[in-house]
N, C-alpha and C. Protein backbone atom coordinates (compact mmCIF):
# COMPACT_ATOMS: atom_id res chain seq x y z
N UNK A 1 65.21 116.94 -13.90
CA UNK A 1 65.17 117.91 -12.84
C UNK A 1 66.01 117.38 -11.68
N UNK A 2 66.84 118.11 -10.88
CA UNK A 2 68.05 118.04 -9.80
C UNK A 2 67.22 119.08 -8.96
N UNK A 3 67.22 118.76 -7.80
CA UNK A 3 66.94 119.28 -6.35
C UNK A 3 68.25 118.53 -5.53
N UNK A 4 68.99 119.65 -5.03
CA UNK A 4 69.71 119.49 -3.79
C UNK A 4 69.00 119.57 -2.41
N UNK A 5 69.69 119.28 -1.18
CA UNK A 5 69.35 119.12 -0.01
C UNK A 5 70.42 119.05 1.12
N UNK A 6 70.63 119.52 2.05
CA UNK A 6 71.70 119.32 2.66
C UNK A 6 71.34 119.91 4.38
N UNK A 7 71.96 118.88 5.47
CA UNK A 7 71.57 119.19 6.62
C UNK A 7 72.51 119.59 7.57
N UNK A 8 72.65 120.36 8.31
CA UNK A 8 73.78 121.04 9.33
C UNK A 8 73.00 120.75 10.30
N UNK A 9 74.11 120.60 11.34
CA UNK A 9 73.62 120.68 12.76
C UNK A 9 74.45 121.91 13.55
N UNK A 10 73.66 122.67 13.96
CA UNK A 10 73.91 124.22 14.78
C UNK A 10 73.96 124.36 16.26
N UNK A 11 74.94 125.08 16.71
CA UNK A 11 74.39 125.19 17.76
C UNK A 11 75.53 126.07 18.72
N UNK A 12 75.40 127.19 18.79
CA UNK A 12 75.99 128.47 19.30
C UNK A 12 77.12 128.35 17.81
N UNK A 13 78.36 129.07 17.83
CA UNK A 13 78.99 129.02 17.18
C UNK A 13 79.63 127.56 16.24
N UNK A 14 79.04 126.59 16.36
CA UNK A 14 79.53 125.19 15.96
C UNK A 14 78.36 125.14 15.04
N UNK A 15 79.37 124.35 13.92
CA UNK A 15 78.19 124.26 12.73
C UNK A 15 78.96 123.06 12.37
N UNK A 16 77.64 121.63 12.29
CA UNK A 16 78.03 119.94 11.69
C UNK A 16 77.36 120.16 10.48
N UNK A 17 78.09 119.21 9.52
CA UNK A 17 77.53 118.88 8.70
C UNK A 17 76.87 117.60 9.04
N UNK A 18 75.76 117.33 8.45
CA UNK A 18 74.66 116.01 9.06
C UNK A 18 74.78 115.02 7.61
N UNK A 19 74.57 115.49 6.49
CA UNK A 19 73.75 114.73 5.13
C UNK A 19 73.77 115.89 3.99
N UNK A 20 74.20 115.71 2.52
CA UNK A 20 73.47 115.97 1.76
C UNK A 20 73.59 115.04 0.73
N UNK A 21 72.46 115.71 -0.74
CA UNK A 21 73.00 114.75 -1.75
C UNK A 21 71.68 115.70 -2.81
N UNK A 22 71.84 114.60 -3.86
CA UNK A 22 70.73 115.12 -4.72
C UNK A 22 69.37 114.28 -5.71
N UNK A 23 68.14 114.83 -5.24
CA UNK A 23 67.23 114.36 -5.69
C UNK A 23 66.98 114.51 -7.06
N UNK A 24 67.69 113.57 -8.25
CA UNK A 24 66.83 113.55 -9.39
C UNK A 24 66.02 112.89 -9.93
N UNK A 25 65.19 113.06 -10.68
CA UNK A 25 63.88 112.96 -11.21
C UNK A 25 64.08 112.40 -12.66
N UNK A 26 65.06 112.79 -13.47
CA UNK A 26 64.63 111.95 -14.39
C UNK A 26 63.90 112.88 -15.06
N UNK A 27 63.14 112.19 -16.53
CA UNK A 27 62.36 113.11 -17.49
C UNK A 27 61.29 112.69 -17.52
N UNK A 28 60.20 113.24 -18.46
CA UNK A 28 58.83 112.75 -18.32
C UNK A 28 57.86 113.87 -17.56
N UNK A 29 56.39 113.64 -17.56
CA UNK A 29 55.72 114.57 -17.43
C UNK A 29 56.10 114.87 -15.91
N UNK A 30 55.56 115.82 -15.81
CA UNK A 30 56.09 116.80 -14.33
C UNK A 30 55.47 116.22 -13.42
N UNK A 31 54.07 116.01 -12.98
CA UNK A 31 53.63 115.65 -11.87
C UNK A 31 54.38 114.45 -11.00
N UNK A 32 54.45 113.19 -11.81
CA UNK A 32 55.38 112.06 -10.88
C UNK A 32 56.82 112.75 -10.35
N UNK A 33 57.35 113.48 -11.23
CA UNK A 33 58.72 114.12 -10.97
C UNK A 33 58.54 114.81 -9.60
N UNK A 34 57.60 115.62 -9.34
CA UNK A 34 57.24 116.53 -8.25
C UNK A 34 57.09 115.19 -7.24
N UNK A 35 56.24 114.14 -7.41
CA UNK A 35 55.88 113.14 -6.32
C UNK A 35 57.36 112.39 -6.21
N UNK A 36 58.02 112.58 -6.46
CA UNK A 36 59.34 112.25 -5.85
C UNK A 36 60.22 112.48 -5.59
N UNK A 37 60.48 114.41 -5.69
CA UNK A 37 60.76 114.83 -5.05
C UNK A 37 59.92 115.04 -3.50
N UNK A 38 58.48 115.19 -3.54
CA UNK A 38 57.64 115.36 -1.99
C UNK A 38 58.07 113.93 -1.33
N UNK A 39 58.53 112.91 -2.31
CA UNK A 39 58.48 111.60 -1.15
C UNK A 39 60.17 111.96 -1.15
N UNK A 40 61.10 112.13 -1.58
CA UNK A 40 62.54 111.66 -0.98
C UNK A 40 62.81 113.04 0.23
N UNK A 41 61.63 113.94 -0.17
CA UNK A 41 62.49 115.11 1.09
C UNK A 41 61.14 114.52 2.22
N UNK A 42 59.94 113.86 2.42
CA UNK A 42 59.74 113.03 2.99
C UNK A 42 60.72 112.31 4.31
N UNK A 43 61.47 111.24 3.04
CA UNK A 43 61.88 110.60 3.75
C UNK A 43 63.27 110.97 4.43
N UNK A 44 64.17 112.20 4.09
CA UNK A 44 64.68 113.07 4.25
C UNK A 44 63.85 113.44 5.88
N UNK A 45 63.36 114.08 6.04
CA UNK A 45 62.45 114.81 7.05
C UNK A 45 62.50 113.38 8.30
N UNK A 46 61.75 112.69 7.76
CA UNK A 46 61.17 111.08 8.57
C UNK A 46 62.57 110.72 9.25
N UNK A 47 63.81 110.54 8.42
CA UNK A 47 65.04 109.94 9.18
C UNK A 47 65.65 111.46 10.03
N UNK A 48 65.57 112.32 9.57
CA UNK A 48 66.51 113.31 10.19
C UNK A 48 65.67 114.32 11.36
N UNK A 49 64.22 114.14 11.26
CA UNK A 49 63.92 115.14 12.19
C UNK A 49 63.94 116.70 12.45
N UNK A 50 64.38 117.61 11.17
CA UNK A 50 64.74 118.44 11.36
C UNK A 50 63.71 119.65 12.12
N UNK A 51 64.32 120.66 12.72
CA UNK A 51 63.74 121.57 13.54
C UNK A 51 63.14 122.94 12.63
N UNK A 52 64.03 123.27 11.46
CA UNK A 52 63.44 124.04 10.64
C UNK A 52 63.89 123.54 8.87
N UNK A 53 63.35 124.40 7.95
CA UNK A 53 64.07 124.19 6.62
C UNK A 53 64.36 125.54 6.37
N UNK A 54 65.06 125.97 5.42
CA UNK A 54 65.50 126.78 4.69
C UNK A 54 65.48 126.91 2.83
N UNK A 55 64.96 127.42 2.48
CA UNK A 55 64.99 127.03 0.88
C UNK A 55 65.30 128.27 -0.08
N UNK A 56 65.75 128.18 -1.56
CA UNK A 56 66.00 129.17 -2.44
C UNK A 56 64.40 130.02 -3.06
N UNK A 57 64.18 131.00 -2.34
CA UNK A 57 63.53 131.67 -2.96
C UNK A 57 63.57 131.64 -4.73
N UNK A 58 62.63 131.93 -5.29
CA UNK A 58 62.31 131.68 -6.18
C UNK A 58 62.75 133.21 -7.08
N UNK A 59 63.59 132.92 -8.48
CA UNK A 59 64.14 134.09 -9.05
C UNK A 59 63.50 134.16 -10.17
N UNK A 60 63.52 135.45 -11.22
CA UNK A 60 63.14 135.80 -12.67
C UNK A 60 64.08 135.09 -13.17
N UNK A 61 64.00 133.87 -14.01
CA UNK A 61 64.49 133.28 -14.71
C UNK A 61 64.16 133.77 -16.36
N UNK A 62 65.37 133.43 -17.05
CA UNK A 62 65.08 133.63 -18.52
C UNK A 62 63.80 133.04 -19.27
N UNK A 63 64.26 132.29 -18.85
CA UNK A 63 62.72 131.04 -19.49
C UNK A 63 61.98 130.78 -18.63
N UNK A 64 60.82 131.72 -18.61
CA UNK A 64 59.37 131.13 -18.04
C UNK A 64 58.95 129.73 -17.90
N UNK A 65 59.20 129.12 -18.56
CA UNK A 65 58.91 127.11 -18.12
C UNK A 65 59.90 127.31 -16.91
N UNK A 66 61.35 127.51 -17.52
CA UNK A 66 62.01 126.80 -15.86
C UNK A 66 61.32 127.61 -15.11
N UNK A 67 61.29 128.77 -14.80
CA UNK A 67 60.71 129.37 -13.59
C UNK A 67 59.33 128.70 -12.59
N UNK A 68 58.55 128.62 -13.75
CA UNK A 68 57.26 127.96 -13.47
C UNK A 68 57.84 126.11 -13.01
N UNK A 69 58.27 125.53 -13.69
CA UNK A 69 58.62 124.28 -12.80
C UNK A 69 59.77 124.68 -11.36
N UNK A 70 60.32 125.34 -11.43
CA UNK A 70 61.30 125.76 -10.36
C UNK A 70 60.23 126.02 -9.39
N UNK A 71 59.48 126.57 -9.30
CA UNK A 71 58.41 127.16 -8.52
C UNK A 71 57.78 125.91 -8.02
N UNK A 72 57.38 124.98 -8.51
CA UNK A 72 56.29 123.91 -8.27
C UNK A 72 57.49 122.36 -7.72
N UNK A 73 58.80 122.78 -8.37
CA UNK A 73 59.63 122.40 -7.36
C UNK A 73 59.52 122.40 -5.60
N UNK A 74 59.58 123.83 -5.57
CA UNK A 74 59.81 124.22 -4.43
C UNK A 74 58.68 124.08 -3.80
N UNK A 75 57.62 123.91 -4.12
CA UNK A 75 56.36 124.32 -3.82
C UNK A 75 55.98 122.25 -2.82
N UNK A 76 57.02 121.38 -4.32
CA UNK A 76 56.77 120.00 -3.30
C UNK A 76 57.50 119.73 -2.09
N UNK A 77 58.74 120.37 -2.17
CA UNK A 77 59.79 120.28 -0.86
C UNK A 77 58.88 121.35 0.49
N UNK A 78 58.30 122.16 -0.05
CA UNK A 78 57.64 122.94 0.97
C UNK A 78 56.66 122.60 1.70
N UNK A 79 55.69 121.51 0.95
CA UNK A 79 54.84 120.93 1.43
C UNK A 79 55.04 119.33 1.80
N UNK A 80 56.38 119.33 1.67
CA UNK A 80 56.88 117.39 2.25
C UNK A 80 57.54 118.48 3.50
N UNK A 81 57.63 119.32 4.10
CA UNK A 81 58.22 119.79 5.36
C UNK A 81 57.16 119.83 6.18
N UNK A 82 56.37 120.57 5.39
CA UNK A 82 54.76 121.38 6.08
C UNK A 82 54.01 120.10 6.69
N UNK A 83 54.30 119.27 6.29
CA UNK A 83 52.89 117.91 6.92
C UNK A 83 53.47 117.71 8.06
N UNK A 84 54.67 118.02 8.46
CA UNK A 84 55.15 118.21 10.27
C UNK A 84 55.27 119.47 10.62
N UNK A 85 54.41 120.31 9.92
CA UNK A 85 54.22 121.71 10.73
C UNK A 85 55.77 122.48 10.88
N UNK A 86 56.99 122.41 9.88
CA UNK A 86 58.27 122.42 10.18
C UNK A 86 58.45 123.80 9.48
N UNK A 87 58.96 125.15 10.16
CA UNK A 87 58.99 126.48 9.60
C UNK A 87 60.00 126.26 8.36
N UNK A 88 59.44 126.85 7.58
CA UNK A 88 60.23 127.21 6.52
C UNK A 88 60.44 128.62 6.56
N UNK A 89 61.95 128.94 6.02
CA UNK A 89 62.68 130.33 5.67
C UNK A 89 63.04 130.15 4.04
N UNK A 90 62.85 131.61 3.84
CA UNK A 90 63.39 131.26 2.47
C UNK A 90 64.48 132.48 2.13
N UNK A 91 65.55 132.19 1.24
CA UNK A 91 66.49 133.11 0.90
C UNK A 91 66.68 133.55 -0.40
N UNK A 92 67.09 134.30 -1.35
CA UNK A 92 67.24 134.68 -2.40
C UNK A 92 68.89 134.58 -3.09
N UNK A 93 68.99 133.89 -3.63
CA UNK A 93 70.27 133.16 -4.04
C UNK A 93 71.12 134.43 -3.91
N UNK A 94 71.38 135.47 -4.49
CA UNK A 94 72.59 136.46 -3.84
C UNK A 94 72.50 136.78 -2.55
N UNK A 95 71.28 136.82 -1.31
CA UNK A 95 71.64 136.81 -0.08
C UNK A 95 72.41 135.64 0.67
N UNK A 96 72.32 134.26 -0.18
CA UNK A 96 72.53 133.17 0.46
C UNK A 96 74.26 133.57 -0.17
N UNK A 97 74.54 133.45 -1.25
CA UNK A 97 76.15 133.62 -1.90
C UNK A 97 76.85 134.76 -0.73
N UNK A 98 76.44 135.98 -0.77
CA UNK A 98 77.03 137.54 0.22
C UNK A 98 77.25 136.18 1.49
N UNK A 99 76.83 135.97 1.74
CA UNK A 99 76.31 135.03 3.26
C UNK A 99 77.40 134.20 3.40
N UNK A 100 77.89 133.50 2.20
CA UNK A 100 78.60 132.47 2.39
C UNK A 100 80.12 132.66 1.66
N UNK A 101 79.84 133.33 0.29
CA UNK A 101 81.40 133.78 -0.45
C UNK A 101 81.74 135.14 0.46
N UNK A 102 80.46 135.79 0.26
CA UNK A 102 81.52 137.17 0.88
C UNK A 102 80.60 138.51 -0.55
N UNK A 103 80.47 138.00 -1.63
CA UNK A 103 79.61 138.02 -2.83
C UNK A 103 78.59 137.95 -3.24
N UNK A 104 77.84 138.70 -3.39
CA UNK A 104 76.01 138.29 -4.23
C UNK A 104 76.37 137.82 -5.15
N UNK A 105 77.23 137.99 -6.17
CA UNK A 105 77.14 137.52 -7.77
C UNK A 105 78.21 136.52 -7.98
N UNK A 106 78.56 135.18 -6.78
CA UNK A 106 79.51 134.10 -6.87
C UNK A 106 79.49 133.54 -7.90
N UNK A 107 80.16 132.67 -8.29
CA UNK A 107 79.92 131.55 -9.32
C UNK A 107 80.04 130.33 -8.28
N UNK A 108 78.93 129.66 -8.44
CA UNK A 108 78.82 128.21 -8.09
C UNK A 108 80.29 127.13 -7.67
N UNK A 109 81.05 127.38 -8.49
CA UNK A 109 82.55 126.50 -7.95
C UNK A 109 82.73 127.73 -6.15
N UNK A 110 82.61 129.04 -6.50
CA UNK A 110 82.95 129.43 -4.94
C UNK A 110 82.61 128.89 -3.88
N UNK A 111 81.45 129.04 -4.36
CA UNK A 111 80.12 128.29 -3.26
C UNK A 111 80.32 126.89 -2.71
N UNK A 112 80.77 126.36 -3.62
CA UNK A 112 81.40 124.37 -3.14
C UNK A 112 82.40 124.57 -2.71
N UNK A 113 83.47 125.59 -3.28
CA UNK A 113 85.24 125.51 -2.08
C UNK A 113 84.40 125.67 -0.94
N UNK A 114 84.23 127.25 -0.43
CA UNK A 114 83.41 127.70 0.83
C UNK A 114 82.84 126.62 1.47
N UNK A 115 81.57 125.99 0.87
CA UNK A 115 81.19 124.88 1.65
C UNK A 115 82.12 124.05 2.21
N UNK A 116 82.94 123.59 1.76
CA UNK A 116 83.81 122.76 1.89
C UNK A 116 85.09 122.57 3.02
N UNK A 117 84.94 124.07 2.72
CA UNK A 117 86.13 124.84 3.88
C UNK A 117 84.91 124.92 5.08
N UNK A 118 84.16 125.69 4.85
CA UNK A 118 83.30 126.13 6.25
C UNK A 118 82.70 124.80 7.20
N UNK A 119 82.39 123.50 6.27
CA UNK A 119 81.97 122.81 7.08
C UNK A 119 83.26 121.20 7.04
N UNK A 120 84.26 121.95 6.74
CA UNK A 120 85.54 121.65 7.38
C UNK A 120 85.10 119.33 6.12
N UNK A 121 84.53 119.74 4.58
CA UNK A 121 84.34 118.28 4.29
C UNK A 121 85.67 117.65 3.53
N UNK A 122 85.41 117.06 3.74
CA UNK A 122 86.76 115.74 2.50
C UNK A 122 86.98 115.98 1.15
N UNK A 123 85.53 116.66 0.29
CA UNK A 123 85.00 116.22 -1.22
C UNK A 123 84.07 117.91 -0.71
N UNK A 124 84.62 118.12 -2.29
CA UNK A 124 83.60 119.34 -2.52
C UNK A 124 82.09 118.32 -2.64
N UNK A 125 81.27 119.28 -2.24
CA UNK A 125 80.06 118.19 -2.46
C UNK A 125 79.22 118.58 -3.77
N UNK A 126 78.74 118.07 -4.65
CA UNK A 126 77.72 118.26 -6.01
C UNK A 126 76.83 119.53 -6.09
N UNK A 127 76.96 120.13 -6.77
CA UNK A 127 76.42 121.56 -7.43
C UNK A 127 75.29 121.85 -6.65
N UNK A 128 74.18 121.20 -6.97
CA UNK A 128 73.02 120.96 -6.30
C UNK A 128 72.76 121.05 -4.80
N UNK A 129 73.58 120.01 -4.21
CA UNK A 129 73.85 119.71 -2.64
C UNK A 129 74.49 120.76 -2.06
N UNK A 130 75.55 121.64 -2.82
CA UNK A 130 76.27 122.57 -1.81
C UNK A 130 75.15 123.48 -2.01
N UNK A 131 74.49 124.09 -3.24
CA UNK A 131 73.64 125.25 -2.73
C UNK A 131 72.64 124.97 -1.81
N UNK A 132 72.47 123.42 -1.86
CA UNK A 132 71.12 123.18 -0.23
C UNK A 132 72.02 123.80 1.03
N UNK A 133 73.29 123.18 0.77
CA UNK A 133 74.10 123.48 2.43
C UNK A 133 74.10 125.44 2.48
N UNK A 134 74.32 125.73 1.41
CA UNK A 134 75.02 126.95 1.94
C UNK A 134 73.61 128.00 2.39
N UNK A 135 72.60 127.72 2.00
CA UNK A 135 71.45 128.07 2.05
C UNK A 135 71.02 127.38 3.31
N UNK A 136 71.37 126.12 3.85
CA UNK A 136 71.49 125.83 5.57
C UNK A 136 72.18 126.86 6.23
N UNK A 137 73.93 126.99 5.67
CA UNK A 137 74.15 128.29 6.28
C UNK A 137 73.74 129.46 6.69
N UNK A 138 73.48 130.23 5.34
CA UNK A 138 73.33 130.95 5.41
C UNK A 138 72.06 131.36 6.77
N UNK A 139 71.25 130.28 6.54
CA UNK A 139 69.87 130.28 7.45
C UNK A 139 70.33 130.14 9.04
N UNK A 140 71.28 129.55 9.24
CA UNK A 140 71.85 128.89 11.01
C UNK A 140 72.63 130.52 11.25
N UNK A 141 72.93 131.10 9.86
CA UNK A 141 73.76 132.48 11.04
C UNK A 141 73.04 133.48 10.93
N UNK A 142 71.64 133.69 9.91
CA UNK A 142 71.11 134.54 9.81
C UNK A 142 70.15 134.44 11.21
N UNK A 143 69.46 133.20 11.31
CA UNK A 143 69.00 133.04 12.75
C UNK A 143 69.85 133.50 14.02
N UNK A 144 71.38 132.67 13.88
CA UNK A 144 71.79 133.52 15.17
C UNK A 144 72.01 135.16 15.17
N UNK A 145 72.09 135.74 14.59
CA UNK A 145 72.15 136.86 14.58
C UNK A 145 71.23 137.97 15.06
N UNK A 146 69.82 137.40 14.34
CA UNK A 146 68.62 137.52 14.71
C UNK A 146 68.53 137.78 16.29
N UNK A 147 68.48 136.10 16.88
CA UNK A 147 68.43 135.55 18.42
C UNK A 147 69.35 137.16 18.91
N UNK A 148 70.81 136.88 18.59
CA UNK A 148 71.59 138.06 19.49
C UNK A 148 71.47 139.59 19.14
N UNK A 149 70.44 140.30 18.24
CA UNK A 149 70.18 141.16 18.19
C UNK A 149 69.15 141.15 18.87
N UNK A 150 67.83 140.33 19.21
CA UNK A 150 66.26 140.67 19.61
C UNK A 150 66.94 140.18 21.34
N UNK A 151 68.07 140.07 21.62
CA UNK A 151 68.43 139.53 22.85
C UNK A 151 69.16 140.78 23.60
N UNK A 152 69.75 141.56 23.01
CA UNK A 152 70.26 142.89 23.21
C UNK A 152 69.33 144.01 23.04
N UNK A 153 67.79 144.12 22.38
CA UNK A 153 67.14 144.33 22.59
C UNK A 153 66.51 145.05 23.49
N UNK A 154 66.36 143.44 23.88
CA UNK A 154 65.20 143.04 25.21
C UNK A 154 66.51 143.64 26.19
N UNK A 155 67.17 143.30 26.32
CA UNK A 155 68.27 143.61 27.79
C UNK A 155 68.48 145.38 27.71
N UNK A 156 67.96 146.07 26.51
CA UNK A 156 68.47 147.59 26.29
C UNK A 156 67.00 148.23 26.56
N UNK A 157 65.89 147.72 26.54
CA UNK A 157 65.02 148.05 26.01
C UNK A 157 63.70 147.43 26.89
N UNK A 158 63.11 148.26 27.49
CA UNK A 158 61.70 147.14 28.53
C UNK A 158 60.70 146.76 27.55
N UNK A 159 60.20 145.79 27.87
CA UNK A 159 59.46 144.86 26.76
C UNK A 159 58.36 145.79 26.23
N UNK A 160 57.82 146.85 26.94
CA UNK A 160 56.81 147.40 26.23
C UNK A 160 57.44 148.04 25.73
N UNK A 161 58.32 148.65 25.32
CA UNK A 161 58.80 150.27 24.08
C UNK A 161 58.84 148.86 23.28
N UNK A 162 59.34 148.25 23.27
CA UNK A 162 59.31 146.95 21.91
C UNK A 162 58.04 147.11 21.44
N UNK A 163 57.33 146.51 22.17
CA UNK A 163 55.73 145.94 22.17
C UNK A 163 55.27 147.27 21.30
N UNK A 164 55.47 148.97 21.69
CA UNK A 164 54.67 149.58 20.72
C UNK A 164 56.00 149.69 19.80
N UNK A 165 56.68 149.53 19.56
CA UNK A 165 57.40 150.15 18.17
C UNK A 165 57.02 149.08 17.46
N UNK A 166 57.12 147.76 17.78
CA UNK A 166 56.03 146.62 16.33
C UNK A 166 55.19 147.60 16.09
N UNK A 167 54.01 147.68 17.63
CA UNK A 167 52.40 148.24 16.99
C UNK A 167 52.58 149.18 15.92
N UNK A 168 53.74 149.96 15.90
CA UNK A 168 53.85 151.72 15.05
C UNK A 168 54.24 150.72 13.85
N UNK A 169 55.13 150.12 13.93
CA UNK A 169 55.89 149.49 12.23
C UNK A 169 54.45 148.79 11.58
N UNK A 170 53.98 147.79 12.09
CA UNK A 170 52.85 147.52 11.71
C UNK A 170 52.02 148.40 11.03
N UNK A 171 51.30 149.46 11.96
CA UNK A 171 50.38 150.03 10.87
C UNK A 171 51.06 150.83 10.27
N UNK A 172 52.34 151.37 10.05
CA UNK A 172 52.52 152.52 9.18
C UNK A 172 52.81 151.43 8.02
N UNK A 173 52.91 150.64 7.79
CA UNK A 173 53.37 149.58 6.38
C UNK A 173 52.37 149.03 6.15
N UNK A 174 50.91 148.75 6.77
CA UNK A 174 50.16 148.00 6.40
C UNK A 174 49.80 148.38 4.98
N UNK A 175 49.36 147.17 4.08
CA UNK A 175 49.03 147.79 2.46
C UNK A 175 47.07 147.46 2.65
């Protein structure tokens, strides 16, 4: 099992690359595999400090095993973030590709040029590692976007017509 990881640093239009690389595991029964992935994004977390994570939502895979370990993958990186209370976002691999090729249905070599170009690196970086980065991406512009839409908002809009149009969205969707 391969888990990528990869860290950007953001901040208005400027995007660093910080770190990536890739956590493998090796074969053998699943549980130790999972305990080392929760300890290297751990120690991942411990040196770098990060402010949020971002991760690949979880897809219908052909084969039910991968899915089910893919899942319990994610499930240890989620909870080596969570013991510092650190928000997680999650994306769905064709929103993260549209985001970053331009494409929902990329092929993986796109995704490493792009990375490569966008965060301006030396070396395409490893299969694994660029989908952590681009899935950083994708997460640093989907946030700003966010920020400068709920910011135009607020400046168009007095805080209470906000305040009830949640209250209305809320209950008309509640299940």
């Amino acid at each position: 099992m391969k888990t990528g990881y990869g860290l950007i640093e953001s901040s208005g239009n400027r995007l660093r690359f910080l770190e990536c690389g890739t956590i493998k595991t090796g074969g053998g029964p699943l549980p130790p595999r999972l305990k080392i992935i929760f300890n290297d994004i751990r120690q991942v977390v411990q040196h770098w400090s990060p402010d949020e994570m971002a991760i690949e939502n979880v897809f219908l895979a052909r084969n039910p095993d991968s899915a089910l370990k893919l899942g319990q993958a994610r499930g240890a990186a989620i909870c080596a973030v969570m013991t510092d209370d650190i928000p997680v976002a999650e994306y769905t691999a064709n929103q993260v590709k549209q985001a970053i090729v331009g494409k929902g249905h990329a092929a993986k070599t796109q995704v490493q040029h792009m990375i490569k170009i966008l965060l301006n690196l030396n070396e395409t970086p490893q299969s694994d590692a660029a989908d952590a980065l681009a899935i950083a991406l994708c997460h640093a512009n989907t946030r700003k976007t966010m920020t400068e839409l709920k910011s135009k908002a607020s400046e168009r809009y007095p805080a209470e017509v906000l305040k009830s149009i949640r209250g209305r969205r809320k209950k008309r969707f509640k299940m």
